[in-house]
Protein backbone atom coordinates (compact mmCIF):
# COMPACT_ATOMS: atom_id res chain seq x y z
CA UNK A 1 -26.56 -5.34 22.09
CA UNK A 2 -25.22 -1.74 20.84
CA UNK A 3 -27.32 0.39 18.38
CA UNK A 4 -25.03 1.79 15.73
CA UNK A 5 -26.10 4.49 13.23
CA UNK A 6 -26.41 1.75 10.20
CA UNK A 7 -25.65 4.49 7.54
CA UNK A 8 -22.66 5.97 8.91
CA UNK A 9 -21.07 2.87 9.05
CA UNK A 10 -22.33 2.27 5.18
CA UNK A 11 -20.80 5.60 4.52
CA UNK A 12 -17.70 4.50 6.44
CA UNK A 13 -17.34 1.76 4.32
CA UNK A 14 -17.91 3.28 1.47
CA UNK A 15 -14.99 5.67 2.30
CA UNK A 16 -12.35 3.00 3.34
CA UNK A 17 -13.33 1.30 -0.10
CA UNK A 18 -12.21 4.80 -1.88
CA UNK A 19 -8.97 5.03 0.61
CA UNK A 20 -8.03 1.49 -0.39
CA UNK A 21 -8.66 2.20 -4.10
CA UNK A 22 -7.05 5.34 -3.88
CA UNK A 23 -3.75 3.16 -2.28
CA UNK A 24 -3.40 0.13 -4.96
CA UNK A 25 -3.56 2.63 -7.37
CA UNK A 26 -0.79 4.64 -5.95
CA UNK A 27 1.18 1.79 -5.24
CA UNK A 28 0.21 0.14 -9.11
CA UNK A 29 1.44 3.38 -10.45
CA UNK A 30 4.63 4.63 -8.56
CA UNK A 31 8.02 3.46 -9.05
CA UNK A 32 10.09 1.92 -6.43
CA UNK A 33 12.80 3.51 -5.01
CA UNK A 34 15.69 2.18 -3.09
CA UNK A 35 18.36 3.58 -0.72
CA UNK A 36 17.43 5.71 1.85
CA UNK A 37 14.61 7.40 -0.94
CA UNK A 38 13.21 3.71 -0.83
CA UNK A 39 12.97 3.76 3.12
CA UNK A 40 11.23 7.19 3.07
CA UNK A 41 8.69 5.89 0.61
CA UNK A 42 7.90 2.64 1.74
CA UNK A 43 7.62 4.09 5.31
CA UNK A 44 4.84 5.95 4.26
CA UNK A 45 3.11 3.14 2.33
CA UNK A 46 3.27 0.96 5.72
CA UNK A 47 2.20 4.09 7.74
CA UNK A 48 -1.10 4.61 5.22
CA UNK A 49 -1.43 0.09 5.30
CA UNK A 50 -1.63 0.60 9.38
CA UNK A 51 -4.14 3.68 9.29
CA UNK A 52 -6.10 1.28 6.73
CA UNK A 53 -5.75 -1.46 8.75
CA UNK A 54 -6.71 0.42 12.03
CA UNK A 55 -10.39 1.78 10.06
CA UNK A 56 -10.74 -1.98 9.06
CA UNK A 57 -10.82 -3.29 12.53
CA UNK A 58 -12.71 -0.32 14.15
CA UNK A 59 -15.27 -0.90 11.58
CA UNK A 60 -15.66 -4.68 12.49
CA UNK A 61 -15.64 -3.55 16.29
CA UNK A 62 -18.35 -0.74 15.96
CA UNK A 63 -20.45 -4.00 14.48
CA UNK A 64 -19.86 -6.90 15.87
CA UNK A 65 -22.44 -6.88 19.07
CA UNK A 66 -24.65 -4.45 17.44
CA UNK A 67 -28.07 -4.41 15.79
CA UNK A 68 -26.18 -5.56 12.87
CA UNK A 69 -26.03 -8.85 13.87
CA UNK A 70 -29.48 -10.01 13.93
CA UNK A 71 -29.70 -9.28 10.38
CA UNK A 72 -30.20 -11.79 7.53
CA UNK A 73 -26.06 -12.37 6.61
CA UNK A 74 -24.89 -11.27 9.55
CA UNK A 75 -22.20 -13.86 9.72
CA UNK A 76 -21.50 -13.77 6.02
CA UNK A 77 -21.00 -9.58 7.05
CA UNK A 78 -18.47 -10.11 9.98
CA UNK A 79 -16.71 -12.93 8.69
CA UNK A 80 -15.98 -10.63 5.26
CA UNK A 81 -15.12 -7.62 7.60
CA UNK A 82 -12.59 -10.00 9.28
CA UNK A 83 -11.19 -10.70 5.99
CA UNK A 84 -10.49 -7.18 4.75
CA UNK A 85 -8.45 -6.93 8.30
CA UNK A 86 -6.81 -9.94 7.43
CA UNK A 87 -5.93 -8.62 3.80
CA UNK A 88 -4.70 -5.29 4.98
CA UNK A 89 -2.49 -6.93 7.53
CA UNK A 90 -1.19 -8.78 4.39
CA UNK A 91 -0.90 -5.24 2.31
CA UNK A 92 1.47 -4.44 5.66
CA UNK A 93 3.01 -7.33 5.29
CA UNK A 94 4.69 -6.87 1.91
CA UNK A 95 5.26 -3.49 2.56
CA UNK A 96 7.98 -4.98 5.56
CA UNK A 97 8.98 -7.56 3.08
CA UNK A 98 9.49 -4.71 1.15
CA UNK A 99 12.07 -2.88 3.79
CA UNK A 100 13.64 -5.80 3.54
CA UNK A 101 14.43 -6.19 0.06
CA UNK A 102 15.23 -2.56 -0.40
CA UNK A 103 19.23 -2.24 -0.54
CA UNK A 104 20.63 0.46 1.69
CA UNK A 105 23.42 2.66 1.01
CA UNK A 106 24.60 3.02 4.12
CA UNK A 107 24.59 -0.79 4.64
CA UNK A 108 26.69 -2.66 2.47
CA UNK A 109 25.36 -6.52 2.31
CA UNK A 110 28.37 -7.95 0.47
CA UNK A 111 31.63 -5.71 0.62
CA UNK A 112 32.82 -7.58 -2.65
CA UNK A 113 30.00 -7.40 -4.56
CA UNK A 114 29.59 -3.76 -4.10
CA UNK A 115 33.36 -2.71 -4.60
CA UNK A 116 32.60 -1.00 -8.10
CA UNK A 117 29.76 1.16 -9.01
CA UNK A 118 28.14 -2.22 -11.15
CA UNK A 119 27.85 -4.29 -8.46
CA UNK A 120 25.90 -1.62 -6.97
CA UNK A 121 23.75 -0.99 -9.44
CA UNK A 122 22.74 -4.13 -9.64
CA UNK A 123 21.98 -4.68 -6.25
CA UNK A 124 19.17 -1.79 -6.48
CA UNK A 125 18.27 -3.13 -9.76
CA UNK A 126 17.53 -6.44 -8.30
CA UNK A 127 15.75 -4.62 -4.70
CA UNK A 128 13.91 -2.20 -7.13
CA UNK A 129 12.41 -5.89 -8.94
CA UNK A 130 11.80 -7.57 -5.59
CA UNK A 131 10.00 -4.30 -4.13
CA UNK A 132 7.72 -4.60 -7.51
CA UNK A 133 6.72 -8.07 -6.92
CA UNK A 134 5.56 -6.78 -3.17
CA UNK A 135 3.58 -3.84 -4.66
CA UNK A 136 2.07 -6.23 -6.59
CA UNK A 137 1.20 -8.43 -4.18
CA UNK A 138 0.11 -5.39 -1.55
CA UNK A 139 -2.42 -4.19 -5.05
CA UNK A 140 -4.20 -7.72 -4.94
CA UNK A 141 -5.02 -7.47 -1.50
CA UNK A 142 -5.99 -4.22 -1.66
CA UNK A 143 -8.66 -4.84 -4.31
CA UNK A 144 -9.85 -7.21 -2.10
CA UNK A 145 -10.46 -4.96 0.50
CA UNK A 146 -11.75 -2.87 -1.72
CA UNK A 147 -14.51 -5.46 -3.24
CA UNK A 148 -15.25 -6.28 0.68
CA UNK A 149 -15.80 -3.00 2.05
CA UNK A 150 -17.86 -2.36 -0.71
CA UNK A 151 -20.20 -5.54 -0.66
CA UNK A 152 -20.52 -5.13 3.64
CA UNK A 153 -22.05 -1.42 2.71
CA UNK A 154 -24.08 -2.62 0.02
CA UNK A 155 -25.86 -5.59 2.77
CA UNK A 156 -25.86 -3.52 5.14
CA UNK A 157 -27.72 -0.75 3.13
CA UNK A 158 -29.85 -3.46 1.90
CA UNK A 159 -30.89 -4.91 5.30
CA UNK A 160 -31.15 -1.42 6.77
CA UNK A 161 -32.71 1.37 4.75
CA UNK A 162 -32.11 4.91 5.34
CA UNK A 163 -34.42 6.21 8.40
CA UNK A 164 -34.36 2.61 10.02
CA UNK A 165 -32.33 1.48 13.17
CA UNK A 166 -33.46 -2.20 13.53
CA UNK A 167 -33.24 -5.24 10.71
CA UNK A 168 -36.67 -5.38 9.26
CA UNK A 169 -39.02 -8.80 10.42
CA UNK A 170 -37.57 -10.68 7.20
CA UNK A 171 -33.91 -10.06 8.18
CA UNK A 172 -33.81 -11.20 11.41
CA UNK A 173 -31.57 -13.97 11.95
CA UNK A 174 -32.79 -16.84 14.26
CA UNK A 175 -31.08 -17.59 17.70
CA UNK A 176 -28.42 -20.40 17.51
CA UNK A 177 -27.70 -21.70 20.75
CA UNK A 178 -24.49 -23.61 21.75
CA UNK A 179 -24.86 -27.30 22.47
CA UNK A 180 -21.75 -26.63 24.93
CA UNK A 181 -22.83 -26.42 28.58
CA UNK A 182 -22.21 -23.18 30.74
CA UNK A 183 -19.52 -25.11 32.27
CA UNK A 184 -17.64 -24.69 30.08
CA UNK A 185 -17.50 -28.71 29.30
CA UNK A 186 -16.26 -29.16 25.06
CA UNK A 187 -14.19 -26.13 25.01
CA UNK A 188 -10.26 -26.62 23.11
CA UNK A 189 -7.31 -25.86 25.37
């Protein structure tokens, strides 16, 4: 078992709960674009869902097989963790559905449709809607994340005060051991 500095992490996690805030409400309040201005933007929405993403999972890393997890919740803690990578990778998710929808310029999808300047219009009219419905899609996972991060910091600060490395004697989780033989014997394939 790894000893991690408990209140970095809570700091951590107090930080990628601002970052993810910080992203649902810049992707509540901005305005799709489409064309090759839609690309650019949404590139850089799935570039800042990846970094997100990324923090998520080293965060789960750095405490799964540490001290961490022989405190009371543990399980509750790692499991949640997993699900704020889970809801980032969703956040990504959209954003490609996104690149998708968007309608390119330089692509035309339907050479009849797109003979006058109407039919054209409409096409980013109806991207610019479907690119909306992904934002808003994207925003509910992120507050998810948020509310995670937040409540994982909050345990953990709980279970470990400031000053302490180790969960205290009422935090300690007991030992479950595997009914499963070493052998491997029970094990899906």
């Amino acid at each position: 078992m790894r000893n991690i500095p408990v209140p970095v992490h809570v700091d951590r996690l107090n930080a990628l709960a601002d970052q993810f805030d910080r992203f649902r409400s810049e992707l509540g309040s901005t305005a799709p674009l489409t064309g090759t201005d839609g690309l650019h933007q949404l590139s850089g929405y799935l570039r800042t869902s990846h970094e997100l993403t990324a923090e998520a999972l080293a965060q789960l890393t750095a405490i799964n097989g540490s001290q961490v997890t022989q405190m009371k919740g543990a399980l509750a803690a790692l499991s949640c963790l997993a699900q704020i990578v889970q809801q980032a990778g969703l956040v990504s998710e959209g954003l490609t559905d996104s690149i998708a929808a968007n309608a390119y310029d330089g692509a035309t999808w339907d050479p009849f449709a797109d003979a006058d300047k109407i039919g054209r219009g409409l096409r980013h009219l109806d991207a610019r809607k479907a690119i909306l419905l992904h934002f808003g899609d994207a925003a509910s996972s992120l507050e998810i994340c948020v509310e995670g991060c937040r409540i994982v910091a909050g345990h953990l600060d709980k279970e470990f005060p400031a000053g302490t490395s180790g969960p205290t004697e009422k935090s300690v989780a007991p030992v479950v051991t595997s009914p499963v033989s070493a052998s491997g014997a029970g094990r899906r394939r």
